[in-house]
PDB file of N, CA and C in Angstrom:
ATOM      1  N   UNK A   1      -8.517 -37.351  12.704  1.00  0.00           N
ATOM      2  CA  UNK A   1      -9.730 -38.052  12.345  1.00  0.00           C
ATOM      3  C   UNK A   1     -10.402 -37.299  11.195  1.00  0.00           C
ATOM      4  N   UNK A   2     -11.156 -38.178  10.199  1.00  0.00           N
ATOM      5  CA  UNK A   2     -11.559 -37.426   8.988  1.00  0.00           C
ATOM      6  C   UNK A   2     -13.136 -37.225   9.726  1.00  0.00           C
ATOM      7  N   UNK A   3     -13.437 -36.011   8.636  1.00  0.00           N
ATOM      8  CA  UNK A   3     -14.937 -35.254   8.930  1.00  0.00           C
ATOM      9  C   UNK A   3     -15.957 -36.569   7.687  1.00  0.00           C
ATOM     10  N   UNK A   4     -16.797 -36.837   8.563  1.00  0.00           N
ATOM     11  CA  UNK A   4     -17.951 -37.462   7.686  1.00  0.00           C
ATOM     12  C   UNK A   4     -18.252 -36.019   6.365  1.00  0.00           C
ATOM     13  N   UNK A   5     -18.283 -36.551   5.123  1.00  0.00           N
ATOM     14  CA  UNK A   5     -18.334 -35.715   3.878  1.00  0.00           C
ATOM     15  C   UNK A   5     -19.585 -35.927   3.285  1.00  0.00           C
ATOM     16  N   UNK A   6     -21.114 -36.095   3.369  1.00  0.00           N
ATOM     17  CA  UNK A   6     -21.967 -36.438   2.924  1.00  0.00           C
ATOM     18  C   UNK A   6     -22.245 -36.240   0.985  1.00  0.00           C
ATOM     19  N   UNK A   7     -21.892 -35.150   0.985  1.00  0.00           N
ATOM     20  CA  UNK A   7     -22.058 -34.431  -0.225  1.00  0.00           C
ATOM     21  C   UNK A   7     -20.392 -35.237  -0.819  1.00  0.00           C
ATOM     22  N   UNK A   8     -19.709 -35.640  -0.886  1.00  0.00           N
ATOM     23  CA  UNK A   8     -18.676 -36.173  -1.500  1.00  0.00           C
ATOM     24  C   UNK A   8     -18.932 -37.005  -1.979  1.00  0.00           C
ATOM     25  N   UNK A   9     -19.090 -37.944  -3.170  1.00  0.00           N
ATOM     26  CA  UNK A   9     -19.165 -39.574  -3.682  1.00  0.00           C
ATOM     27  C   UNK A   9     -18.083 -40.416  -3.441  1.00  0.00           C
ATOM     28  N   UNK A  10     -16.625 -39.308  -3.452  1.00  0.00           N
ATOM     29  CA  UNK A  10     -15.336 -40.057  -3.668  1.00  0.00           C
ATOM     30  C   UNK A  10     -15.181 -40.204  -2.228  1.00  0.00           C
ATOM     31  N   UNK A  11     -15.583 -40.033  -1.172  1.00  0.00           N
ATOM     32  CA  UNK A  11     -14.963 -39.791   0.521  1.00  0.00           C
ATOM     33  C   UNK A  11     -14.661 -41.498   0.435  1.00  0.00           C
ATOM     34  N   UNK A  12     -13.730 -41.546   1.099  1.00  0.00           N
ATOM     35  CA  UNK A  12     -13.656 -42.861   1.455  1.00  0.00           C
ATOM     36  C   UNK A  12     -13.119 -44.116   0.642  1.00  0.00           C
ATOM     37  N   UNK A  13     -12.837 -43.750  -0.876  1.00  0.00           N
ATOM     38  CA  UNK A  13     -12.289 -44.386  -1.580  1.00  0.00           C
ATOM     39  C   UNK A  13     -11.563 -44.352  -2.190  1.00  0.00           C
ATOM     40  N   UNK A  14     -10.217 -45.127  -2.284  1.00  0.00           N
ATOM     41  CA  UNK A  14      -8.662 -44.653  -2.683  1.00  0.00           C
ATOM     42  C   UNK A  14      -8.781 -44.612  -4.364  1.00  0.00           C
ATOM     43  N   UNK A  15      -8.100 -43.865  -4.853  1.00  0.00           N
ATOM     44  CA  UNK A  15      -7.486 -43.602  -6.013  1.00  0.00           C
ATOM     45  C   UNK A  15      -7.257 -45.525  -6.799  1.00  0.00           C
ATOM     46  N   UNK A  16      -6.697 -46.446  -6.075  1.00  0.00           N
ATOM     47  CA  UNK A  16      -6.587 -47.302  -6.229  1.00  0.00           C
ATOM     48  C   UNK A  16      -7.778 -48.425  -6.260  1.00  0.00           C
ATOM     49  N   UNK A  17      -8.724 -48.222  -5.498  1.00  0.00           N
ATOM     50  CA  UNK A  17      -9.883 -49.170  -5.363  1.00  0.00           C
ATOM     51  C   UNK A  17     -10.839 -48.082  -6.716  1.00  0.00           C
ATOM     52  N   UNK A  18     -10.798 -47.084  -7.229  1.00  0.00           N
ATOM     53  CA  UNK A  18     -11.516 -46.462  -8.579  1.00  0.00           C
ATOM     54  C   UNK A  18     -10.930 -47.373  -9.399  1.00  0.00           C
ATOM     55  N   UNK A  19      -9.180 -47.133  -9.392  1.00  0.00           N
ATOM     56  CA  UNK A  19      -9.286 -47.653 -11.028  1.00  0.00           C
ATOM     57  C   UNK A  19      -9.063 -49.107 -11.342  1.00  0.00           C
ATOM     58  N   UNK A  20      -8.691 -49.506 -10.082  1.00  0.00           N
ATOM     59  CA  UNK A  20      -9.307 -51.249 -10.362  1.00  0.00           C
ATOM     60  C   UNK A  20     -10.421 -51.763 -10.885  1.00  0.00           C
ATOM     61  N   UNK A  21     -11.843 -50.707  -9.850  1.00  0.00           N
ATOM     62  CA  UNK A  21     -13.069 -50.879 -10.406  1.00  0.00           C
ATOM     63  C   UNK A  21     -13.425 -50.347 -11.419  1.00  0.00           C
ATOM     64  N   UNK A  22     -12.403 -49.489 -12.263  1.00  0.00           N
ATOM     65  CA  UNK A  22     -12.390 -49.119 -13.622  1.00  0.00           C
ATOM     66  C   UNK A  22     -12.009 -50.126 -14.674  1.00  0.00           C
ATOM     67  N   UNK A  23     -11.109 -50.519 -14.461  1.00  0.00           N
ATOM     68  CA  UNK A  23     -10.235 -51.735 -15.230  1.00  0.00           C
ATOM     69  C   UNK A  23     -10.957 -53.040 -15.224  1.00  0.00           C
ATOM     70  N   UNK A  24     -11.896 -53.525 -13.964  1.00  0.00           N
ATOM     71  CA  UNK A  24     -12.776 -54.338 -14.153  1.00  0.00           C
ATOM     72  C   UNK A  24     -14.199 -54.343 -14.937  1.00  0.00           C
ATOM     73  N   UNK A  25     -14.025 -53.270 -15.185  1.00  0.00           N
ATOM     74  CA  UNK A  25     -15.642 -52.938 -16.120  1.00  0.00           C
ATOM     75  C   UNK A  25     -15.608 -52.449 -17.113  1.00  0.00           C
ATOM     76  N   UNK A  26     -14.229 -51.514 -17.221  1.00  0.00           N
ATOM     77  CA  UNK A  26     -13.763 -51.010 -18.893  1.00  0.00           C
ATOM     78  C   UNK A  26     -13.270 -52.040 -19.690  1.00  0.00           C
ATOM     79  N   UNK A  27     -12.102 -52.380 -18.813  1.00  0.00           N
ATOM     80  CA  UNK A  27     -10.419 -52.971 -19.494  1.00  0.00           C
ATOM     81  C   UNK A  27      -9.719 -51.386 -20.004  1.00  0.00           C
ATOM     82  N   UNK A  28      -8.483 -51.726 -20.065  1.00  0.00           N
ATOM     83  CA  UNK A  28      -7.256 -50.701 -20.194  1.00  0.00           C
ATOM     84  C   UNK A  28      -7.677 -50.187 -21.043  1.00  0.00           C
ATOM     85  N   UNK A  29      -8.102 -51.094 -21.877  1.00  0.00           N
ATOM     86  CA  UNK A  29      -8.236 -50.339 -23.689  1.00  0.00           C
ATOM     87  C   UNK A  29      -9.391 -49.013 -24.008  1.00  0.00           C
ATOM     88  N   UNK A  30     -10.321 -49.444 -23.264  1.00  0.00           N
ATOM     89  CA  UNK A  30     -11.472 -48.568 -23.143  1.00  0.00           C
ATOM     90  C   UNK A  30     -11.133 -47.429 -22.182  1.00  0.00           C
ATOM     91  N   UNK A  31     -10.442 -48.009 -21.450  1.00  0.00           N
ATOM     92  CA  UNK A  31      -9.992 -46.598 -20.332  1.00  0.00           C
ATOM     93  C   UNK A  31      -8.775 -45.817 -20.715  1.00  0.00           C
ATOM     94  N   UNK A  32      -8.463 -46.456 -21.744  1.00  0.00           N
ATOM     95  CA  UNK A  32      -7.135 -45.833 -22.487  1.00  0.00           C
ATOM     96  C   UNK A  32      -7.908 -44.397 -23.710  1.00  0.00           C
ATOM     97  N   UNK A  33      -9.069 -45.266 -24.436  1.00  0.00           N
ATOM     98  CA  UNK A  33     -10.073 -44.592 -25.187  1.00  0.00           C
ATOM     99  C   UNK A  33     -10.744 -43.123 -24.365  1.00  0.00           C
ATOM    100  N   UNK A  34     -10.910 -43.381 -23.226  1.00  0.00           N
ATOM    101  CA  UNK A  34     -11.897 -42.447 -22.486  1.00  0.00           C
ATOM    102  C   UNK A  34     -11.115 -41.581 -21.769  1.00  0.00           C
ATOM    103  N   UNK A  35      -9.945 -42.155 -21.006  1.00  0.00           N
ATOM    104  CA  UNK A  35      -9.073 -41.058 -20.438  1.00  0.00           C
ATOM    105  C   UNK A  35      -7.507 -41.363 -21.367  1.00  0.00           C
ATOM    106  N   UNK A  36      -7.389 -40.611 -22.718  1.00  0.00           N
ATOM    107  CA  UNK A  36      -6.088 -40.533 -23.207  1.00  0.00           C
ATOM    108  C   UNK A  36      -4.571 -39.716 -22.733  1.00  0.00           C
ATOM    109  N   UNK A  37      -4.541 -40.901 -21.835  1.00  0.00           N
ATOM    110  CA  UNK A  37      -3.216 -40.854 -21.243  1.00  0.00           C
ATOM    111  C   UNK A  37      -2.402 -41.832 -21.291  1.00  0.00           C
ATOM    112  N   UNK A  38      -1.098 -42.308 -21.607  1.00  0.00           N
ATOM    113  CA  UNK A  38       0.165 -43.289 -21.725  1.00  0.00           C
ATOM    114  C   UNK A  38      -0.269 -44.380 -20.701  1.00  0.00           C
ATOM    115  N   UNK A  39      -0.336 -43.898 -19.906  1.00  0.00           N
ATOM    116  CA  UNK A  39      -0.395 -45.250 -19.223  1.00  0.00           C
ATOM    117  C   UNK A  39      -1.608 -45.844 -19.168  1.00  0.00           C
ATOM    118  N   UNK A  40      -2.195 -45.651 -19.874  1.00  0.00           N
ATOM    119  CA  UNK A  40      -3.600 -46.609 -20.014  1.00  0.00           C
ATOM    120  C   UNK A  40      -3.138 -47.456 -21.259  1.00  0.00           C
ATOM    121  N   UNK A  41      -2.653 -46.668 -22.103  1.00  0.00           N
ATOM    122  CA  UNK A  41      -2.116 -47.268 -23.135  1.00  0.00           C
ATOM    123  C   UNK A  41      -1.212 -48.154 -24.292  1.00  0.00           C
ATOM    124  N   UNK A  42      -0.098 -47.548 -23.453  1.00  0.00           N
ATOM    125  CA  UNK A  42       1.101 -48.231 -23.547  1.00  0.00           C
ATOM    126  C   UNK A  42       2.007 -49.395 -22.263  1.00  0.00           C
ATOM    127  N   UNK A  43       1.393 -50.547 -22.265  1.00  0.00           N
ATOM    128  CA  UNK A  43       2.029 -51.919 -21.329  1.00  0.00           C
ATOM    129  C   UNK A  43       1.131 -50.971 -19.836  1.00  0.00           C
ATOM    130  N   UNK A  44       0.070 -51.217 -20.060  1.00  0.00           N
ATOM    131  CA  UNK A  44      -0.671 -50.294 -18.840  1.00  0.00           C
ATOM    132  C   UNK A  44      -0.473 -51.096 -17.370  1.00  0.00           C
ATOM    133  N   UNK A  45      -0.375 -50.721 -16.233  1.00  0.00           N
ATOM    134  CA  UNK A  45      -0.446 -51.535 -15.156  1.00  0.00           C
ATOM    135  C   UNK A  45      -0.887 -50.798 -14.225  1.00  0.00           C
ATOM    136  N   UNK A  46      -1.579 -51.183 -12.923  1.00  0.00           N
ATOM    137  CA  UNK A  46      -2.090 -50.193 -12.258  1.00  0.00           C
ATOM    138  C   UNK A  46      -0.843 -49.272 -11.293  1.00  0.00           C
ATOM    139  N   UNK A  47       0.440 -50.000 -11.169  1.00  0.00           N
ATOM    140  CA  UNK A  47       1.423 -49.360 -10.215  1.00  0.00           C
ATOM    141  C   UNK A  47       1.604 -48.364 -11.055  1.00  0.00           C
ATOM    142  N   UNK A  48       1.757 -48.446 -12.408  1.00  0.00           N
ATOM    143  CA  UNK A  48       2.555 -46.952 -13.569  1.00  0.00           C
ATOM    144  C   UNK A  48       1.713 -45.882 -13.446  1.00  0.00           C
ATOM    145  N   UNK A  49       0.034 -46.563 -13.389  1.00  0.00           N
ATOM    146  CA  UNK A  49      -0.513 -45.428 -13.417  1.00  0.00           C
ATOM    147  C   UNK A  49      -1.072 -44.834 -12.465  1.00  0.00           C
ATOM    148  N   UNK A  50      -0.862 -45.518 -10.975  1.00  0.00           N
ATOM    149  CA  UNK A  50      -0.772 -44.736  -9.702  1.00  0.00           C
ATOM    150  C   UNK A  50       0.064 -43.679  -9.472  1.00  0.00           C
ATOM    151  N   UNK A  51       1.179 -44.312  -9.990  1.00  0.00           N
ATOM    152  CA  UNK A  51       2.141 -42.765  -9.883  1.00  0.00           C
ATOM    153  C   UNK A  51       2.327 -41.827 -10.829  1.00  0.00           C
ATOM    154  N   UNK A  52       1.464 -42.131 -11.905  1.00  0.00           N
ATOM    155  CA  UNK A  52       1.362 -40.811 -12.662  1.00  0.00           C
ATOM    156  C   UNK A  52       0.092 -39.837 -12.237  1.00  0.00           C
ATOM    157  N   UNK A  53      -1.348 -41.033 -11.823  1.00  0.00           N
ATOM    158  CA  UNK A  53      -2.356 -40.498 -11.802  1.00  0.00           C
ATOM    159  C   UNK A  53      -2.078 -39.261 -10.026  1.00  0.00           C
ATOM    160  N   UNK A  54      -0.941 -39.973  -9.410  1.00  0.00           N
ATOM    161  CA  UNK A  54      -1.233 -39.244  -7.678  1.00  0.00           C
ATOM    162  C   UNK A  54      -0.022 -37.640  -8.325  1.00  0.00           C
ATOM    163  N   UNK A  55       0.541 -37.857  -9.279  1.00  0.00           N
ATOM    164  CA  UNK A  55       1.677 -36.380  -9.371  1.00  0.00           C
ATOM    165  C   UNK A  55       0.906 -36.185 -10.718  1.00  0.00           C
ATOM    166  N   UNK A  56      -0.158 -35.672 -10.951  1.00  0.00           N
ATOM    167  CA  UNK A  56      -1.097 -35.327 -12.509  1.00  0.00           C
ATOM    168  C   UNK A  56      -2.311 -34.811 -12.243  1.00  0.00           C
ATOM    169  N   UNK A  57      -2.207 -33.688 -11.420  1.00  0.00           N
ATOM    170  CA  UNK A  57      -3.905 -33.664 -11.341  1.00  0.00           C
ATOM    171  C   UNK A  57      -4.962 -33.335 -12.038  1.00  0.00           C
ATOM    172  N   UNK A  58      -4.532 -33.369 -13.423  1.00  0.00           N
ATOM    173  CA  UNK A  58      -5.639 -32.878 -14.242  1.00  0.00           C
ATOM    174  C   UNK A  58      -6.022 -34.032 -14.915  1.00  0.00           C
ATOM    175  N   UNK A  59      -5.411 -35.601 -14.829  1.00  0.00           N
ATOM    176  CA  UNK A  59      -5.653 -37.109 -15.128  1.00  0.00           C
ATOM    177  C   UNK A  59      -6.407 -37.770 -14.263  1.00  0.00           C
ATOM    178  N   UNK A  60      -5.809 -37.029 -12.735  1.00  0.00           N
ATOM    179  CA  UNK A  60      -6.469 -37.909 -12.238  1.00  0.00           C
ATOM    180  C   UNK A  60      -7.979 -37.300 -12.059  1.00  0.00           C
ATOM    181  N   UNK A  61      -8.262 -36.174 -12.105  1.00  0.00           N
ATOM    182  CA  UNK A  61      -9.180 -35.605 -12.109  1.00  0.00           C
ATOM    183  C   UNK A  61     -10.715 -36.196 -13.454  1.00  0.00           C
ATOM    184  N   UNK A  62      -9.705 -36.666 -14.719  1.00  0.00           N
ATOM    185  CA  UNK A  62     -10.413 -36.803 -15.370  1.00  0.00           C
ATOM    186  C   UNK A  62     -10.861 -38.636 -14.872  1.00  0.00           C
ATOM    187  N   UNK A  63     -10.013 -39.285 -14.686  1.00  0.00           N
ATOM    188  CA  UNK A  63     -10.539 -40.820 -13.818  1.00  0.00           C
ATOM    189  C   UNK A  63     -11.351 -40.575 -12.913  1.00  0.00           C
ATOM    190  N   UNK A  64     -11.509 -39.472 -11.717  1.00  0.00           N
ATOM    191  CA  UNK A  64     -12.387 -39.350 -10.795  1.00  0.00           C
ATOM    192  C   UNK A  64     -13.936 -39.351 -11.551  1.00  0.00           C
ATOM    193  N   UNK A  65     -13.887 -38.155 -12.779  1.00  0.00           N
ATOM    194  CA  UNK A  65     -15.064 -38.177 -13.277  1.00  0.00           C
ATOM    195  C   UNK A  65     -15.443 -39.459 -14.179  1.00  0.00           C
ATOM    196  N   UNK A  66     -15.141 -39.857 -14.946  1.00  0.00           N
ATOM    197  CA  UNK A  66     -15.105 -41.066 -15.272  1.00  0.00           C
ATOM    198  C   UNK A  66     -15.484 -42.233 -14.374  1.00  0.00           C
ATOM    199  N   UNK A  67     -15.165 -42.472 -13.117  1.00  0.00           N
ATOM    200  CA  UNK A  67     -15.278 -42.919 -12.399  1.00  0.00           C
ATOM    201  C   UNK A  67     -17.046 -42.815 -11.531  1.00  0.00           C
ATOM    202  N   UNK A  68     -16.857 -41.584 -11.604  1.00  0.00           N
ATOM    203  CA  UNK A  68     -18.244 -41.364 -11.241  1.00  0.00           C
ATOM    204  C   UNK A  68     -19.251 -41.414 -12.215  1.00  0.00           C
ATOM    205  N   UNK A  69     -18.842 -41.179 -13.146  1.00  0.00           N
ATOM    206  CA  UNK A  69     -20.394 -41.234 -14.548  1.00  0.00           C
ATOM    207  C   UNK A  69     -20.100 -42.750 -15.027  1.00  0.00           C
ATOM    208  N   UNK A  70     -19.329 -43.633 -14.843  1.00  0.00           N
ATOM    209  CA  UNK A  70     -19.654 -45.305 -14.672  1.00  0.00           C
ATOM    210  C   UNK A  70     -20.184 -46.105 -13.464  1.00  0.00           C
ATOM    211  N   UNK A  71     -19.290 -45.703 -12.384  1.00  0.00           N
ATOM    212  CA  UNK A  71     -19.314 -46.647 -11.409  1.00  0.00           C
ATOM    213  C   UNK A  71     -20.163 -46.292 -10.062  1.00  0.00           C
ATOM    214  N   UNK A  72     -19.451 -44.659 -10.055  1.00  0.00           N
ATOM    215  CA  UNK A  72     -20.456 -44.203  -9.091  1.00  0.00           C
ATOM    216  C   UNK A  72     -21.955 -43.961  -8.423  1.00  0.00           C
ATOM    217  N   UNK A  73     -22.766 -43.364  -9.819  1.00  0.00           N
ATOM    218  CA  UNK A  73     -23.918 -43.797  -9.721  1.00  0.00           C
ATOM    219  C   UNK A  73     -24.770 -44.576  -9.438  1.00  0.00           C
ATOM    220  N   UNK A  74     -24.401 -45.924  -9.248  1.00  0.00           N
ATOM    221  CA  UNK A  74     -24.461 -47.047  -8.909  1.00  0.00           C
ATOM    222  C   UNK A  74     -24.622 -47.082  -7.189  1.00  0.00           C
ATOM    223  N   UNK A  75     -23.187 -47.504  -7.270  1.00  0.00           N
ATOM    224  CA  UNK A  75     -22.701 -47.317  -5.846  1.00  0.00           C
ATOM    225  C   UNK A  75     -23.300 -46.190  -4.897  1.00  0.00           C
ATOM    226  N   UNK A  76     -23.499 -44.422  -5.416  1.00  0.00           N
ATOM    227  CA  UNK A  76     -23.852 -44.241  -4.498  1.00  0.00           C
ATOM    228  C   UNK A  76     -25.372 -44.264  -4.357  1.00  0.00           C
ATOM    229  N   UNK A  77     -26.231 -44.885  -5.496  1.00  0.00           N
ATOM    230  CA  UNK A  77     -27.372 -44.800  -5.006  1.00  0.00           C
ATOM    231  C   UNK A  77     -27.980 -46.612  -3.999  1.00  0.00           C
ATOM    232  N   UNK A  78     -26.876 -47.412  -4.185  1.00  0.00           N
ATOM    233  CA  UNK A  78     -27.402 -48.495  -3.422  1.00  0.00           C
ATOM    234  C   UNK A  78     -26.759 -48.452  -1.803  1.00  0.00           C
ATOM    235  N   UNK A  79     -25.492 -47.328  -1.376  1.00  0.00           N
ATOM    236  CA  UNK A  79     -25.318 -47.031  -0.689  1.00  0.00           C
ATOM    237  C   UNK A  79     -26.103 -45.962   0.453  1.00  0.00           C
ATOM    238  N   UNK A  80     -26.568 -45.379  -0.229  1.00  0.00           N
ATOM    239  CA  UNK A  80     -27.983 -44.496   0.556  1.00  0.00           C
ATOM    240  C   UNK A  80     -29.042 -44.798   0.611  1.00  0.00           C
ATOM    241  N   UNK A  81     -29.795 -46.045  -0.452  1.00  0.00           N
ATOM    242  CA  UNK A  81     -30.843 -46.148   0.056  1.00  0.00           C
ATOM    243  C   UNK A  81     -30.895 -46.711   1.058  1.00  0.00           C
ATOM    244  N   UNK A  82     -33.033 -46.815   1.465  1.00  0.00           N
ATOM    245  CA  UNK A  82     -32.836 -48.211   2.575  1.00  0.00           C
ATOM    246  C   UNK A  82     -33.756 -48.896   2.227  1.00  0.00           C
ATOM    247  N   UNK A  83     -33.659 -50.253   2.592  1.00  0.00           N
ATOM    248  CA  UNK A  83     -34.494 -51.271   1.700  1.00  0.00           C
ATOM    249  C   UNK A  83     -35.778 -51.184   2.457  1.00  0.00           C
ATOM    250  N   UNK A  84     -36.934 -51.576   1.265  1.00  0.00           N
ATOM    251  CA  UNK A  84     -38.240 -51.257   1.284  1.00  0.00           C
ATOM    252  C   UNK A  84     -38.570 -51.771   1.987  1.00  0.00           C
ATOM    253  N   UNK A  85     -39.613 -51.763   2.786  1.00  0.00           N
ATOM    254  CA  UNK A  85     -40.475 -52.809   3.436  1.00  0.00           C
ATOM    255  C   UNK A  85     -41.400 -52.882   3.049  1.00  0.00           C
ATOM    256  N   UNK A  86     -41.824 -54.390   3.148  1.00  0.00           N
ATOM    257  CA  UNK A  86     -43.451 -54.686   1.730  1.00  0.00           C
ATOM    258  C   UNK A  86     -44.749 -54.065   2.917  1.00  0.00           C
ATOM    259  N   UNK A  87     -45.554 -53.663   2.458  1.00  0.00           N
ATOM    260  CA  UNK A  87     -46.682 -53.504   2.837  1.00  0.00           C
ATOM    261  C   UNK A  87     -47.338 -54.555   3.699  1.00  0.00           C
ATOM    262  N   UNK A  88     -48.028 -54.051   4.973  1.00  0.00           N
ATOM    263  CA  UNK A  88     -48.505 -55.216   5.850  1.00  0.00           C
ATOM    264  C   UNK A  88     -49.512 -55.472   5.996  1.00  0.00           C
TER     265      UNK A  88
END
């Protein structure tokens, strides 16, 4: 069983659900621009670059951050808050 990770952003989300939600908000081309690596670049697909990004850890490392200074911020701040309640 995994340990609840509070302090983590990435806990809980595969390598695969990042760079989809990368590819949906960049496109390849921009994510090819931001993380220069082949397989963003050349006939990009997400299977080529699963298996480069899971045996590369200094790529995938750079998608994690990437990942977090686009998408994350987001996510984890509508994930922690809690919604307001109006004044009574």
């Amino acid at each position: 069983m995994t340990n609840p990770q509070p302090n983590n952003p990435l806990h809980g989300l595969t390598l695969e659900q990042m760079l989809n939600e990368l590819v949906a908000r960049l496109g390849w081309a921009a994510l090819g621009r931001r993380v220069n690596i082949r397989c963003f670049t050349h006939e990009p697909s997400v299977a080529s670059s699963l298996k480069f990004l899971r045996r590369t850890p200094w790529a995938r490392e750079q998608v994690e951050a990437l990942y977090l200074d686009t998408v994350g911020d987001a996510r984890g701040a509508s994930r922690h808050q809690r919604p307001h309640k109006p004044f009574e």
